[in-house]
Protein backbone atom coordinates (compact mmCIF):
# COMPACT_ATOMS: atom_id res chain seq x y z
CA UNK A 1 23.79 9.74 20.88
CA UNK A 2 21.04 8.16 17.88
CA UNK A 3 18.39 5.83 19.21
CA UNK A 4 19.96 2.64 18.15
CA UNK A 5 20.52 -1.36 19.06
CA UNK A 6 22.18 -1.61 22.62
CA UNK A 7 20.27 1.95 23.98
CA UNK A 8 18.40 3.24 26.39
CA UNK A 9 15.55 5.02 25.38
CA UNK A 10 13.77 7.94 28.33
CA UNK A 11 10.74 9.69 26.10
CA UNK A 12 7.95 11.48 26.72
CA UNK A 13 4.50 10.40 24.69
CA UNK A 14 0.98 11.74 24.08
CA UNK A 15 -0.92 8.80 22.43
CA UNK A 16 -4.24 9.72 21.14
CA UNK A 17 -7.14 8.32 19.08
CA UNK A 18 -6.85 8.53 15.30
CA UNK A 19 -8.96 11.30 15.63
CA UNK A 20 -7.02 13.13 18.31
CA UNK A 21 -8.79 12.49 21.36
CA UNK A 22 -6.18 11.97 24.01
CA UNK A 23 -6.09 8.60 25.75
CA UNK A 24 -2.77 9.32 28.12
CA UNK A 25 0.24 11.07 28.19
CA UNK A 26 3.82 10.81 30.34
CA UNK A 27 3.67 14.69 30.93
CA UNK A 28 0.35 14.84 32.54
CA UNK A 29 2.02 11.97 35.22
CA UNK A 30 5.49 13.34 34.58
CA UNK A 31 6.58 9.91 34.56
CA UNK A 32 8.45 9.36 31.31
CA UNK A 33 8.93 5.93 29.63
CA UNK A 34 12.49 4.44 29.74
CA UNK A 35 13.64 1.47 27.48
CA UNK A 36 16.27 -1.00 26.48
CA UNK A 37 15.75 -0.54 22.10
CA UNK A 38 15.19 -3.89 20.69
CA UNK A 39 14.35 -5.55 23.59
CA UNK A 40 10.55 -5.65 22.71
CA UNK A 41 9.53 -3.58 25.17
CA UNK A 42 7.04 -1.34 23.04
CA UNK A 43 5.20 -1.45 19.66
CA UNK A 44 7.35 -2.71 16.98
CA UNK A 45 6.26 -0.06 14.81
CA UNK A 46 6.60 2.49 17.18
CA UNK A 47 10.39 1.53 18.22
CA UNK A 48 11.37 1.48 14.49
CA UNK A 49 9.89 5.00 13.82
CA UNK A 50 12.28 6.61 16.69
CA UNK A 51 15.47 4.62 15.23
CA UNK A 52 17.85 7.53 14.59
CA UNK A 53 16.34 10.23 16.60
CA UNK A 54 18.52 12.39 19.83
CA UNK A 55 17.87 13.97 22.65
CA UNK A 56 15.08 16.64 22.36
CA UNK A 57 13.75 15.40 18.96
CA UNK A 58 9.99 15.43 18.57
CA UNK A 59 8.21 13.16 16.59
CA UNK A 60 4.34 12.47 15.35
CA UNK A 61 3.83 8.73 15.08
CA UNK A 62 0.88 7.72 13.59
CA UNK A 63 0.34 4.08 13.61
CA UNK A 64 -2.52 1.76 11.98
CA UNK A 65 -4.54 -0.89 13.55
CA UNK A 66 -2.26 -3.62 12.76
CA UNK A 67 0.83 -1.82 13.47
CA UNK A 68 -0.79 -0.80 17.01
CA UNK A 69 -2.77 -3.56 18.80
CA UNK A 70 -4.39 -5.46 15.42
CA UNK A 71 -7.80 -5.51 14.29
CA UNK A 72 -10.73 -6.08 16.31
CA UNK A 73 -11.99 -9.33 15.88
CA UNK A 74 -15.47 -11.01 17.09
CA UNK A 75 -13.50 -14.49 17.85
CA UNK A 76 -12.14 -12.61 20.45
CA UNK A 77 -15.47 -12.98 22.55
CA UNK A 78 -16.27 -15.45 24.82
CA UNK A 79 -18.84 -16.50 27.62
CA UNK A 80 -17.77 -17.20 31.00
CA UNK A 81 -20.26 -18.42 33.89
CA UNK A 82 -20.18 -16.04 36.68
CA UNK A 83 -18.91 -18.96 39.27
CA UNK A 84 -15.43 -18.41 37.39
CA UNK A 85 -14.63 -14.98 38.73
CA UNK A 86 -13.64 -14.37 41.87
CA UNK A 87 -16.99 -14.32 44.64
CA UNK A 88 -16.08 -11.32 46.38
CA UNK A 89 -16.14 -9.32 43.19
CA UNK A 90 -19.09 -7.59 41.87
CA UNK A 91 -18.60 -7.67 38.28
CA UNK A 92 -19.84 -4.81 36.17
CA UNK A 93 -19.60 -4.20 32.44
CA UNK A 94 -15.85 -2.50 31.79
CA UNK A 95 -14.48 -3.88 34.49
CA UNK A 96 -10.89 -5.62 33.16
CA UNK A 97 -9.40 -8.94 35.37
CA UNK A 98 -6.32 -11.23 34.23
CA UNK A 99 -6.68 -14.82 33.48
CA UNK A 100 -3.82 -17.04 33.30
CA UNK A 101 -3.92 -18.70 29.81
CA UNK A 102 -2.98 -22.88 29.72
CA UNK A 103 0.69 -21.96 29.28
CA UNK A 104 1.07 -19.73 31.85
CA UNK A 105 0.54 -16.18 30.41
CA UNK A 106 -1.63 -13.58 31.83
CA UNK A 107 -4.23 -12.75 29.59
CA UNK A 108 -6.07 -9.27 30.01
CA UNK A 109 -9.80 -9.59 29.34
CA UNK A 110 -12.53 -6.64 29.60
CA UNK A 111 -16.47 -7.41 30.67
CA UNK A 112 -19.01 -6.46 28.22
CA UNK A 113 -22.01 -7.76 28.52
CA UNK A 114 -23.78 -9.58 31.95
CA UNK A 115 -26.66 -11.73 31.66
CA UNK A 116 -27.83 -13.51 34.57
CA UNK A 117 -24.53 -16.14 35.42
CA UNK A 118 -23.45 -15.75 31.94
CA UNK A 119 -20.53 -12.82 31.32
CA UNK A 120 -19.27 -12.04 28.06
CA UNK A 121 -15.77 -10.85 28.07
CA UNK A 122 -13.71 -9.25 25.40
CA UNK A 123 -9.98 -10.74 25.17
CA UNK A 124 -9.30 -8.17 22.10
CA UNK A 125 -6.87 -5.85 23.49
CA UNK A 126 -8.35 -2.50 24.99
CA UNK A 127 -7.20 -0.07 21.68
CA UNK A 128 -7.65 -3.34 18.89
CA UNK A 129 -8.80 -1.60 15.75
CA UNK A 130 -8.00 1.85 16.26
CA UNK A 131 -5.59 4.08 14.66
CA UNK A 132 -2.66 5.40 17.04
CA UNK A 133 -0.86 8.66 16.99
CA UNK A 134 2.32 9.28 19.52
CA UNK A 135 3.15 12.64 19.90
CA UNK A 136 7.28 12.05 21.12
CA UNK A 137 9.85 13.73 22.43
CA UNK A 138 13.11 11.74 23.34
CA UNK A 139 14.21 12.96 26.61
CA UNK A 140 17.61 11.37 26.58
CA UNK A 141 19.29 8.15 24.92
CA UNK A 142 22.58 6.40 26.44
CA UNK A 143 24.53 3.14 26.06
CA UNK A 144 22.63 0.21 27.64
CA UNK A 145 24.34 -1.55 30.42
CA UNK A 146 25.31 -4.89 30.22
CA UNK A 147 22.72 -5.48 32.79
CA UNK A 148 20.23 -4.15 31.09
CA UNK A 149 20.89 -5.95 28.22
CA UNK A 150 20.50 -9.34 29.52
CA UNK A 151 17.28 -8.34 30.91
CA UNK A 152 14.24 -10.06 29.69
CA UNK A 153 11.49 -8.34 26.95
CA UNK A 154 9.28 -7.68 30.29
CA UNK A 155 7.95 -3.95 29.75
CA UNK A 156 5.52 -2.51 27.52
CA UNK A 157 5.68 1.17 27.50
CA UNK A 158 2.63 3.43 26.73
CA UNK A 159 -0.52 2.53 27.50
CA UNK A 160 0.44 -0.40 30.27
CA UNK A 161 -2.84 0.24 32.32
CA UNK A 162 -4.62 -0.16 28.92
CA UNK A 163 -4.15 -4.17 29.56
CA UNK A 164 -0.82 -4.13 27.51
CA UNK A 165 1.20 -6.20 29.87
């Protein structure tokens, strides 16, 4: 069965910098990805270049900043006073926390810079600006259910602990 509309998709991945450093992989953690095509559940770009491709196909993806996570961009910096995080927490530059946005959404943000009670934190996604490659290999595709189907978009695929979700 071809990748297509109303399958399920179980692939292994090595994503790596544009310049081929390795930032995770499914085989090291033998913990392949699984998802419902269409549904939204990984890069756009990504899902469209393994439309057509079977079980034990290999692929190299290689996917631009915009096509990936977007461009970094400087508006994507802001200051928080320390009193908003939670007191318990010693906060250190890299750290990453969630904030719930006005409508709801969590929002992943890293810490960058600490100053006295003033934190600046970085709400550009973790891999903004860089150039992707995918190393895949489909490890099996099948119908969908119709459970699976009327699922909601609520995945993200590689690089989840990145701040993806």
């Amino acid at each position: 069965m071809k990748v297509a509309e109303r399958t399920v998709v179980t692939m292994d991945y090595v994503l790596k910098y544009g310049d081929g450093e390795i930032i995770e992989s499914s085989i090291d953690s033998n913990n392949p990805i699984q998802f419902v095509f269409g549904k939204g559940q990984i890069l756009p770009a990504l899902e469209q270049a393994i439309l057509g491709l079977e079980t034990g196909d290999t692929k190299t993806v290689k996917l631009s900043p915009e096509e990936a996570y977007g461009e970094w961009k400087e508006e994507g910096l802001a200051s928080i006073p320390r009193n908003q995080f939670p007191p318990d927490v010693d906060v250190e530059v890299g750290m990453m926390f969630m904030m719930e946005s006005e409508d709801g959404n969590a929002v992943p943000m890293t810490i960058v810079k600490i100053e006295g009670d003033d934190i600046t934190v970085d709400f550009n996604h973790p891999l903004a600006g860089e150039e992707l490659i995918f190393d895949i290999t489909v490890k099996d595709v099948r119908e969908a259910t119709l459970e699976e189907l009327l699922q909601s978009s609520s995945g993200c695929g590689p690089s989840c602990d990145k701040g993806c979700c």
